[in-house]
N, C-alpha and C. Protein backbone atom coordinates (compact mmCIF):
# COMPACT_ATOMS: atom_id res chain seq x y z
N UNK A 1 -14.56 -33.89 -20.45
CA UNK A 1 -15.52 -34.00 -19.39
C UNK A 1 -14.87 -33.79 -18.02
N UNK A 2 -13.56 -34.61 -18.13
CA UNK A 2 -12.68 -34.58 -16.27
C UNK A 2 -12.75 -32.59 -16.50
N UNK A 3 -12.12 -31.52 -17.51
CA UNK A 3 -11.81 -30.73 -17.07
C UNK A 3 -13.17 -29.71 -16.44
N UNK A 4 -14.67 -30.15 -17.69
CA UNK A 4 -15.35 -29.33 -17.18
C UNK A 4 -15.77 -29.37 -15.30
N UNK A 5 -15.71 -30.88 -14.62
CA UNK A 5 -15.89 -31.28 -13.60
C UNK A 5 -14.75 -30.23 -12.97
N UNK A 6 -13.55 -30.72 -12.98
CA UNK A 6 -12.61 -29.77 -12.75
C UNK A 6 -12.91 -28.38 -12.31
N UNK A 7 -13.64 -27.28 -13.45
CA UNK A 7 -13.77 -26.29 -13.41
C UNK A 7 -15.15 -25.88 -12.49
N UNK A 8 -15.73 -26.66 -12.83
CA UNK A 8 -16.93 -26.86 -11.61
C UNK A 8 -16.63 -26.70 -10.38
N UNK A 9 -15.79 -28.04 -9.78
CA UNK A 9 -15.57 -27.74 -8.14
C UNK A 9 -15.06 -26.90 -7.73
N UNK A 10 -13.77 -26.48 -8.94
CA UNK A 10 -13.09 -25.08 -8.55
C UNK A 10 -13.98 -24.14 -8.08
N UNK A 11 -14.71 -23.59 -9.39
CA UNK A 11 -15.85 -22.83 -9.04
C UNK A 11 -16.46 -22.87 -7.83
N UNK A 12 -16.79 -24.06 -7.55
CA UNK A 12 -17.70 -23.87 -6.23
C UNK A 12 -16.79 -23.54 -4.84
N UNK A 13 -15.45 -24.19 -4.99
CA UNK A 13 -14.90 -24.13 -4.16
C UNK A 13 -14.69 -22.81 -3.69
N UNK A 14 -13.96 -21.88 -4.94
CA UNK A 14 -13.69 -20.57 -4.57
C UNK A 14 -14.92 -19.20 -4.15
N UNK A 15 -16.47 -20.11 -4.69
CA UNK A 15 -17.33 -19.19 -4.33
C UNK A 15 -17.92 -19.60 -2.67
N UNK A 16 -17.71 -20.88 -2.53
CA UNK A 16 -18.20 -21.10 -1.01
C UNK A 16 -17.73 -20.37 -0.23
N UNK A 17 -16.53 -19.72 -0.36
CA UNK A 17 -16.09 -19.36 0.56
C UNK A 17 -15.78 -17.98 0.97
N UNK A 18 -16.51 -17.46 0.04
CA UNK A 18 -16.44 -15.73 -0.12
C UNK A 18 -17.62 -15.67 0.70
N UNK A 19 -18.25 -15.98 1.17
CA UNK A 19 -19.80 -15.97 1.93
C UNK A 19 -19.40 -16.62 3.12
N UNK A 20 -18.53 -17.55 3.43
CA UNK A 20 -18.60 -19.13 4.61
C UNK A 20 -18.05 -18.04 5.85
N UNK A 21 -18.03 -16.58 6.64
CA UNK A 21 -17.32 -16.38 7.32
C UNK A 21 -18.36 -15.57 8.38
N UNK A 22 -19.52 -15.20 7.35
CA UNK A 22 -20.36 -14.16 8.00
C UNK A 22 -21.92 -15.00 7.63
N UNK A 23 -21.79 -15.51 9.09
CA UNK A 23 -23.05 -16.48 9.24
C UNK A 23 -24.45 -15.73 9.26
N UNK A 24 -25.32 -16.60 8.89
CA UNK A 24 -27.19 -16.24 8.32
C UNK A 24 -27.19 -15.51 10.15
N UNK A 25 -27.79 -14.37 10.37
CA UNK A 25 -28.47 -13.52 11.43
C UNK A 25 -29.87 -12.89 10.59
N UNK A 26 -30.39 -13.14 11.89
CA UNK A 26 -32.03 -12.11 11.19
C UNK A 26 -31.89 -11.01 11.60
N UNK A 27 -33.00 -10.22 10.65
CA UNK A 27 -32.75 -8.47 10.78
C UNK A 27 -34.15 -8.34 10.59
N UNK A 28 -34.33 -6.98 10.94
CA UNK A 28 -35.77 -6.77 10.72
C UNK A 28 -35.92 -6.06 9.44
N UNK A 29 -34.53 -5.42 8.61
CA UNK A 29 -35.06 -5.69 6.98
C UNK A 29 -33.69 -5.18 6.49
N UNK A 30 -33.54 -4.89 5.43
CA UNK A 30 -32.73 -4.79 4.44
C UNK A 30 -31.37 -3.41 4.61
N UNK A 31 -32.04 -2.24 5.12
CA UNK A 31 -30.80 -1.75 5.62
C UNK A 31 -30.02 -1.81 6.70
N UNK A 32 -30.55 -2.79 7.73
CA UNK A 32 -30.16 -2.74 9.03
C UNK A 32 -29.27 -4.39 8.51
N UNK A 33 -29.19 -4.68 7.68
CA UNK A 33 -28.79 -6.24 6.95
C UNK A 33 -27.80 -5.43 6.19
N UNK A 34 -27.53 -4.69 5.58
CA UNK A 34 -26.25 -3.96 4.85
C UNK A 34 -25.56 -2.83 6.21
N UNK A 35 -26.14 -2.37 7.28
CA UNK A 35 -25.29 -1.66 8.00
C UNK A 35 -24.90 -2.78 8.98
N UNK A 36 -25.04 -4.17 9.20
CA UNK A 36 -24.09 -5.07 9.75
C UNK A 36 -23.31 -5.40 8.75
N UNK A 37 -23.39 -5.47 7.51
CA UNK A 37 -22.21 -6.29 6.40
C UNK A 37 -21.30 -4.91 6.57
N UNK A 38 -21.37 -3.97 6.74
CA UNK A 38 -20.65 -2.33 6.79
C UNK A 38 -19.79 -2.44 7.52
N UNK A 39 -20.44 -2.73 8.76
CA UNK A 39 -19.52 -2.75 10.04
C UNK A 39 -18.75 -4.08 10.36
N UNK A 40 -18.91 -5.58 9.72
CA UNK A 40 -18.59 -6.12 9.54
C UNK A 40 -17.03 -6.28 8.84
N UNK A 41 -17.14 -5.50 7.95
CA UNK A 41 -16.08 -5.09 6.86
C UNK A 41 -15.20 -4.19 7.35
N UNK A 42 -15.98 -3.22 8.04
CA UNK A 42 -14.94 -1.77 8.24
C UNK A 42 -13.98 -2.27 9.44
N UNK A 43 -14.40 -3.36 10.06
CA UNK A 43 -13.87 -3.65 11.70
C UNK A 43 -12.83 -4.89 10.97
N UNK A 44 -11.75 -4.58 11.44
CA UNK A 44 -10.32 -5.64 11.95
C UNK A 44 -10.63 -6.87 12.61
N UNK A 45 -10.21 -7.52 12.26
CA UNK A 45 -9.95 -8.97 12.90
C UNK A 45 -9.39 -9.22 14.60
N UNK A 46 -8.95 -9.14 15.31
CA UNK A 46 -7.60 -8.97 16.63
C UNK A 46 -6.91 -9.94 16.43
N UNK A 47 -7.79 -11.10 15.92
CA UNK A 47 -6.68 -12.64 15.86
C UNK A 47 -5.65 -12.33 14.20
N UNK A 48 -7.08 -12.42 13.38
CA UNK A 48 -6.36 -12.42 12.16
C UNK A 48 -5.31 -11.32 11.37
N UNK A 49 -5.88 -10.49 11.82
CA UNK A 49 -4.68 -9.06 12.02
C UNK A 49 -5.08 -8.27 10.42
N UNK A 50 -4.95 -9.77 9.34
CA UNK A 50 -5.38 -8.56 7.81
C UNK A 50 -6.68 -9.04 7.39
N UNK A 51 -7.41 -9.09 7.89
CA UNK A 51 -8.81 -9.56 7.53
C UNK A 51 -9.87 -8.61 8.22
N UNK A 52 -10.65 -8.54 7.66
CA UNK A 52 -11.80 -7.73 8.42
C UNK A 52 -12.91 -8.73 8.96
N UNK A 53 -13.38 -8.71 10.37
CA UNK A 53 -14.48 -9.26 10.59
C UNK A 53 -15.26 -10.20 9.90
N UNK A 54 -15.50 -10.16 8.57
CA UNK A 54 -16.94 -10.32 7.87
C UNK A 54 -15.89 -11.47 6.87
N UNK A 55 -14.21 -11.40 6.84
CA UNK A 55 -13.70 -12.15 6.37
C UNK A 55 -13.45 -13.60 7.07
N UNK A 56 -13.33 -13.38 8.10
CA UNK A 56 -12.05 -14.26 9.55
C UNK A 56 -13.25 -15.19 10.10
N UNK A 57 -12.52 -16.43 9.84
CA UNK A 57 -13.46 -17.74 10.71
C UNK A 57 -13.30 -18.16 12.05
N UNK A 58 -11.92 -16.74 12.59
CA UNK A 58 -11.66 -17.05 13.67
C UNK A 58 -12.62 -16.84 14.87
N UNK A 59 -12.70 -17.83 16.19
CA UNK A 59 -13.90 -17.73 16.93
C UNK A 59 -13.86 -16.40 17.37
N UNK A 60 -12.75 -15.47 17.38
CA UNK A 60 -13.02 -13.91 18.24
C UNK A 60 -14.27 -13.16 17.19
N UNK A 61 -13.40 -13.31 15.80
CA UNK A 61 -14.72 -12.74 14.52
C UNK A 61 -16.08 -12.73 14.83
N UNK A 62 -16.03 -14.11 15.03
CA UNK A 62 -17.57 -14.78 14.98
C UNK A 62 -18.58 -14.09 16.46
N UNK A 63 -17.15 -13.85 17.53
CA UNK A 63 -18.03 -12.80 18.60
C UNK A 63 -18.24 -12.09 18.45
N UNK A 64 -17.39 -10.81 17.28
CA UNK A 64 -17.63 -9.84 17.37
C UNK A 64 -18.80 -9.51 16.58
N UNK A 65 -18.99 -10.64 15.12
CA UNK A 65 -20.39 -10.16 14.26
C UNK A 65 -21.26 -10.52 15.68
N UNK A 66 -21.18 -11.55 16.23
CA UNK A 66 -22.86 -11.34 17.20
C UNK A 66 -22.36 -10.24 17.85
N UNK A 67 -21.80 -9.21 18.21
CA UNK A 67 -22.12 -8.33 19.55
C UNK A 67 -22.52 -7.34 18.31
N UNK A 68 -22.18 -7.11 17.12
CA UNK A 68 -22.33 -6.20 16.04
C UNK A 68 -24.03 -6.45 15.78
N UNK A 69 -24.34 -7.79 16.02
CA UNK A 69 -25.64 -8.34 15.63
C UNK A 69 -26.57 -7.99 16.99
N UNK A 70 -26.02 -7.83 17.97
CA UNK A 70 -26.59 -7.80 19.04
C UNK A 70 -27.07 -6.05 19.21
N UNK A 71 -25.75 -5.15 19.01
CA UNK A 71 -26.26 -3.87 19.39
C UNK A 71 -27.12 -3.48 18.57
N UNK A 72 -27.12 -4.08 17.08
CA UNK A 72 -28.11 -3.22 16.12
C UNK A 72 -29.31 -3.89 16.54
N UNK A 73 -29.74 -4.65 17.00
CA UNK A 73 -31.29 -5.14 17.27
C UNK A 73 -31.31 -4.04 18.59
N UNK A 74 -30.56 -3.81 19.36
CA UNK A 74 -30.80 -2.80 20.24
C UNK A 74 -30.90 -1.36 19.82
N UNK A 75 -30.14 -1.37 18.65
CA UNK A 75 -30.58 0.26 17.91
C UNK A 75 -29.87 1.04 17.87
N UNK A 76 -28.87 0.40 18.52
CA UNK A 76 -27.38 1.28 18.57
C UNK A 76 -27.17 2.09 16.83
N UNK A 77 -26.05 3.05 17.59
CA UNK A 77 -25.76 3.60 15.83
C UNK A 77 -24.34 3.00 15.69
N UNK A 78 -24.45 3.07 14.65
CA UNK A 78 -23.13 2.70 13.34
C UNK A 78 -21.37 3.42 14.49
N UNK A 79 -21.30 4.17 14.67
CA UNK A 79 -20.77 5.17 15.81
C UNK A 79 -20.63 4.16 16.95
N UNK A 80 -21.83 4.72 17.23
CA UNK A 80 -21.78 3.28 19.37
C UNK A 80 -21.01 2.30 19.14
N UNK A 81 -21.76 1.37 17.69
CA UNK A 81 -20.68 -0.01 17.69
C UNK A 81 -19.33 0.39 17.35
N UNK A 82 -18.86 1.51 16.78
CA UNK A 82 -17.35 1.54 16.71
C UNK A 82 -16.80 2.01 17.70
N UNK A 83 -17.37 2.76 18.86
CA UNK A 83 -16.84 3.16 19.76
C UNK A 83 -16.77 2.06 20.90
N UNK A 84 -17.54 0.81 20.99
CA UNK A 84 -17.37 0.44 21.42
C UNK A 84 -16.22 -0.74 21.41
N UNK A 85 -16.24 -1.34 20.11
CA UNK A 85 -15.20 -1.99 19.63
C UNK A 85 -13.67 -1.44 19.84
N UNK A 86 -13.54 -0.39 19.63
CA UNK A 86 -11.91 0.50 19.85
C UNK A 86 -12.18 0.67 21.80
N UNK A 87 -12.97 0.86 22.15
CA UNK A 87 -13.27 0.68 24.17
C UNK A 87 -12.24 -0.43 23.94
N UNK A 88 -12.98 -1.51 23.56
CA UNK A 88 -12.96 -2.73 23.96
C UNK A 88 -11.26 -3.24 23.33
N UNK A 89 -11.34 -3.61 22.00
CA UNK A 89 -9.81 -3.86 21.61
C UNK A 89 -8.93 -2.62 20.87
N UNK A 90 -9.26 -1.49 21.51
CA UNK A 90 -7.96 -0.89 20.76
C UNK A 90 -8.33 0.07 18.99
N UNK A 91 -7.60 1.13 18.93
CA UNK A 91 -7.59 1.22 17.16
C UNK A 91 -7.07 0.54 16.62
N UNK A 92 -6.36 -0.63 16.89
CA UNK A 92 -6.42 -1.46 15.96
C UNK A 92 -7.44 -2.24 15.05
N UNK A 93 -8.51 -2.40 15.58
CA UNK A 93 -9.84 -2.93 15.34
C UNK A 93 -10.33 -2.09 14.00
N UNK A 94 -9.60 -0.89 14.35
CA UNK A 94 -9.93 0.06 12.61
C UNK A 94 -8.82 -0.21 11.89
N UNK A 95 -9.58 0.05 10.40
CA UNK A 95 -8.55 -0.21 9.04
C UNK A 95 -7.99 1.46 8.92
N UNK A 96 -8.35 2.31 9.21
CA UNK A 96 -7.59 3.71 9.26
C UNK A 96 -8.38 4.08 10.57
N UNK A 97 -6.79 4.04 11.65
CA UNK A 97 -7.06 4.58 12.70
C UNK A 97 -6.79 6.18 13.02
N UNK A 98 -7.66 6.86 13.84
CA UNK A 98 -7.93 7.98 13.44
C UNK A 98 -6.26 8.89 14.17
N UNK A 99 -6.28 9.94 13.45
CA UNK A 99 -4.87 10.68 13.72
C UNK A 99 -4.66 11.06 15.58
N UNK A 100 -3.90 10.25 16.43
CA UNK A 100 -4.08 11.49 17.63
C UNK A 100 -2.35 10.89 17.89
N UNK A 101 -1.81 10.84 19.39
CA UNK A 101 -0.68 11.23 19.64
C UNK A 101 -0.13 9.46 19.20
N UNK A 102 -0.70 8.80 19.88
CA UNK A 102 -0.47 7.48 19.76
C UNK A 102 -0.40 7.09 17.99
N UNK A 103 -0.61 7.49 17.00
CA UNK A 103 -1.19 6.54 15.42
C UNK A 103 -0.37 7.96 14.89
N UNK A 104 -0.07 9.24 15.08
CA UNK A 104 0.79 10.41 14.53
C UNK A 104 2.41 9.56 13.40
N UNK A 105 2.47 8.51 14.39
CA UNK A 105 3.52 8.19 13.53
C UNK A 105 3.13 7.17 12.18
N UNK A 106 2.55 7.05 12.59
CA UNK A 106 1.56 5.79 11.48
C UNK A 106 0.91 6.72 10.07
N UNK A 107 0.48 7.95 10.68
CA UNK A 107 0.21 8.88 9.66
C UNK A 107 0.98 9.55 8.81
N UNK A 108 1.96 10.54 9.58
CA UNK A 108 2.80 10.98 9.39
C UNK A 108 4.24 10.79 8.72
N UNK A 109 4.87 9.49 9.03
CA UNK A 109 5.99 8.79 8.85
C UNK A 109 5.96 8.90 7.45
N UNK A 110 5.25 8.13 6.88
CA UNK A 110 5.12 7.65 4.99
C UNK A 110 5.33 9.44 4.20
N UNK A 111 4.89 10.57 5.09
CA UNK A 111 5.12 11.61 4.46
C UNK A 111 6.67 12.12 4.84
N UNK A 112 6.95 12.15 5.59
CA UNK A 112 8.04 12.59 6.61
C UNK A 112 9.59 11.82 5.54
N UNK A 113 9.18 10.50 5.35
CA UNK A 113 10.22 9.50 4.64
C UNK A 113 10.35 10.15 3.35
N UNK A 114 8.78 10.60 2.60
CA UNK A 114 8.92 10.96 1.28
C UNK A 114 9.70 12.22 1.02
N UNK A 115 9.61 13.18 2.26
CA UNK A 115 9.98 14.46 1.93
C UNK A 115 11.68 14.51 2.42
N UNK A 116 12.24 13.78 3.00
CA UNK A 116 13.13 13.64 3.33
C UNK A 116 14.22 12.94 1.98
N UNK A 117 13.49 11.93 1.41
CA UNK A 117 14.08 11.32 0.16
C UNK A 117 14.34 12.41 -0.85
N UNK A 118 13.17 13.34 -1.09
CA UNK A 118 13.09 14.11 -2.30
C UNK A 118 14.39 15.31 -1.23
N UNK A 119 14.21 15.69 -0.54
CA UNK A 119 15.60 16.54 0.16
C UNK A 119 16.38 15.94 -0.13
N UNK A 120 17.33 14.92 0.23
CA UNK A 120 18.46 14.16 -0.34
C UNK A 120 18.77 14.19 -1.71
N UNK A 121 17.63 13.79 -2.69
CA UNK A 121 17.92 13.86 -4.11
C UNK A 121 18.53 15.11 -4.61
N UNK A 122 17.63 16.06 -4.27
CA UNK A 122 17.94 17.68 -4.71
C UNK A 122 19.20 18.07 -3.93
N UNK A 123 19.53 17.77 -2.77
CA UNK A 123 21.17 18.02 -2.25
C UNK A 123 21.78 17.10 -3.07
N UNK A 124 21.33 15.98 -3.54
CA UNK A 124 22.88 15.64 -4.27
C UNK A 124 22.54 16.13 -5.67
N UNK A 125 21.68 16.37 -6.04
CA UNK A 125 21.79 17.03 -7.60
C UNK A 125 22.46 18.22 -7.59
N UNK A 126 21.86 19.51 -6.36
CA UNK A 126 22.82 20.49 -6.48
C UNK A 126 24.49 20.11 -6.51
N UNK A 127 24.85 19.23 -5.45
CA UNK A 127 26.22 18.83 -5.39
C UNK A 127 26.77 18.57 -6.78
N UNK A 128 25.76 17.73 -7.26
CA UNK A 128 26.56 17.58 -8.97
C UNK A 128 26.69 18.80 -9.95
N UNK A 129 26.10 19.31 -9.55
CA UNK A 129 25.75 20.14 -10.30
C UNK A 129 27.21 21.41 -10.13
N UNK A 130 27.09 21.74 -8.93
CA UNK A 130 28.11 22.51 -8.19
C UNK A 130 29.99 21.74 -8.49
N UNK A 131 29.69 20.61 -8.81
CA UNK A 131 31.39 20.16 -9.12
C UNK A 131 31.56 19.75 -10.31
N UNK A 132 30.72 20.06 -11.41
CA UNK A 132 30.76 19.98 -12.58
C UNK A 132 31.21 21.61 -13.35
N UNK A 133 32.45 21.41 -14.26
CA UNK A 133 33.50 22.89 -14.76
C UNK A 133 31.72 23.33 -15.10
N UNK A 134 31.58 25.25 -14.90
CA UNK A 134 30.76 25.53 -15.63
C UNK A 134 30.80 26.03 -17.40
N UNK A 135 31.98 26.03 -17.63
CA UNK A 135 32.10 25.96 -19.06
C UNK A 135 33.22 25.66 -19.15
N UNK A 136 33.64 25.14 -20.51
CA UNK A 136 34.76 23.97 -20.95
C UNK A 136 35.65 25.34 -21.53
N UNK A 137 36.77 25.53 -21.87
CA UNK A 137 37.88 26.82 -21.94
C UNK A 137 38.90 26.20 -23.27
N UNK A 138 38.22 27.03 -24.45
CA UNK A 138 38.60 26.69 -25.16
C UNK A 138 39.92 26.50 -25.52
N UNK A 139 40.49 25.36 -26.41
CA UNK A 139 42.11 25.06 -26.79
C UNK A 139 42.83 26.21 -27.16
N UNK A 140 44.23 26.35 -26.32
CA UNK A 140 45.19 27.24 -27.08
C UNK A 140 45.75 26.74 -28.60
N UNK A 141 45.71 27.78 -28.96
CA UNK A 141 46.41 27.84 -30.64
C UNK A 141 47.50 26.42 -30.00
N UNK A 142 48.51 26.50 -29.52
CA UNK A 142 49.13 25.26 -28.95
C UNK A 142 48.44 23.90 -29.23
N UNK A 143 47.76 23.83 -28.91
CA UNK A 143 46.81 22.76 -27.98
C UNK A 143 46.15 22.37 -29.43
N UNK A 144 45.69 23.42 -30.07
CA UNK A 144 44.99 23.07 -31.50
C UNK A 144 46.04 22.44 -32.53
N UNK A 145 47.29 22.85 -32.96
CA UNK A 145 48.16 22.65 -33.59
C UNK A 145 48.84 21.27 -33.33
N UNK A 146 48.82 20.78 -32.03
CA UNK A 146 49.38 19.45 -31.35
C UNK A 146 47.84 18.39 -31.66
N UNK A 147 46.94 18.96 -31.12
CA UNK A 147 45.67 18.08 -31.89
C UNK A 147 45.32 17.66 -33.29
N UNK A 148 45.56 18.76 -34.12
CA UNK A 148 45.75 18.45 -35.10
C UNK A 148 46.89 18.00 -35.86
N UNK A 149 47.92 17.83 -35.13
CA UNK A 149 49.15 16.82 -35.85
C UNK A 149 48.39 15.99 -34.95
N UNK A 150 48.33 15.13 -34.06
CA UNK A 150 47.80 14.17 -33.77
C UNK A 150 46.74 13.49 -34.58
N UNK A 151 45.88 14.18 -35.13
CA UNK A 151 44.57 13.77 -35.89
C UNK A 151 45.56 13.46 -37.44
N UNK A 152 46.17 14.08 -37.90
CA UNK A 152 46.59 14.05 -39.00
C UNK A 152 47.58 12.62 -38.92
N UNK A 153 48.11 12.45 -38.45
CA UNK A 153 48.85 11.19 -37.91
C UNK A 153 48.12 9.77 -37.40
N UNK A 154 47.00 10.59 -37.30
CA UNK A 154 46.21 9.11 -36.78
C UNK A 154 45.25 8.58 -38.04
N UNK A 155 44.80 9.80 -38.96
CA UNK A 155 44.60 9.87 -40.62
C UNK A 155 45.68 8.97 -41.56
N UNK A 156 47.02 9.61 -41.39
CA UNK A 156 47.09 8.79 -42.35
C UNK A 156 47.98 7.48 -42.39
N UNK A 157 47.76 7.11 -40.95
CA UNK A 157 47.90 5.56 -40.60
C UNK A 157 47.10 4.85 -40.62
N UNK A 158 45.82 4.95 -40.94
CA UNK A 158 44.07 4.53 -40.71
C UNK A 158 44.27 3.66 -41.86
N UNK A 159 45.14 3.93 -43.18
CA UNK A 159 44.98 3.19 -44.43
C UNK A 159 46.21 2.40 -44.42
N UNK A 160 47.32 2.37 -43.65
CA UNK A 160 48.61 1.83 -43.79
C UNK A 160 48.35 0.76 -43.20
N UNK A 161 49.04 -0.75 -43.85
CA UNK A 161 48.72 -1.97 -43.53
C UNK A 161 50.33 -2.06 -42.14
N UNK A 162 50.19 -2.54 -41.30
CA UNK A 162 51.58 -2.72 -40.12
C UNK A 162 51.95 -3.57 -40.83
């Protein structure tokens, strides 16, 4: 009985709170109620930094769903409110900020690192490749005759007790 209780509050606990961040606003109907949960989501936190809007209980969040709540009763588009949000705090406020001189490295870098790694690899593979004999030069009659007294000597001591 303690565990089903147990599993209960858990439950409730972990579902209260997937909802507890993005407070009851009225809408005048159902898609203008999913293009605030949109923009809610798509928009950055400033305080919380990895959370989106619609996550963060922080009081900046909670301004930004009302000004999000505010322009769409005014009729604004989906657009206006993002343009106004990046006005206001920055591309940071976006989860992919868009490519220009300032965010180039933010884009760019993760490719720049990759192609640079795979260059290194292939210079040192050629290098190995380049100081490795290209073919092995077979034993002189010498060389065979001394190997094989060697082998023969190492034969038939293999059975001799020291």
């Amino acid at each position: 009985m303690k565990r089903l209780f147990a599993v209960i509050v858990l439950g409730l606990c972990v579902l209260s709170g997937s909802y507890a961040a993005i407070d009851p606003r009225d809408f005048a109907d159902d898609s203008e109620r999913e293009r605030y949960h949109e923009l809610a989501v798509e928009l950055r936190c400033p305080k919380c930094q990895n959370q989106s809007i619609a996550e963060s209980d922080s009081p900046i969040a909670n301004d930004l769903r009302g000004e999000i709540h505010r322009m769409l009763l005014e009729g604004r588009s989906d657009e206006q409110i993002i343009e106004f949000m990046v006005a206001r705090y920055g591309d940071f406020v976006l989860y992919g900020p868009p490519l220009s001189n300032r965010t180039a490295l933010l884009w760019l870098g993760p490719a720049a690192l990759l192609l640079a790694g795979g260059a290194t690899v292939a210079v040192i593979a050629a290098n190995r490749r380049r100081s490795r004999p290209a073919t092995v030069s077979p034993l002189s009659d010498r060389e065979q005759r001394r190997l094989a007294g060697l082998l023969g000597d190492a034969d038939s001591s293999i059975g001799q007790d020291p």
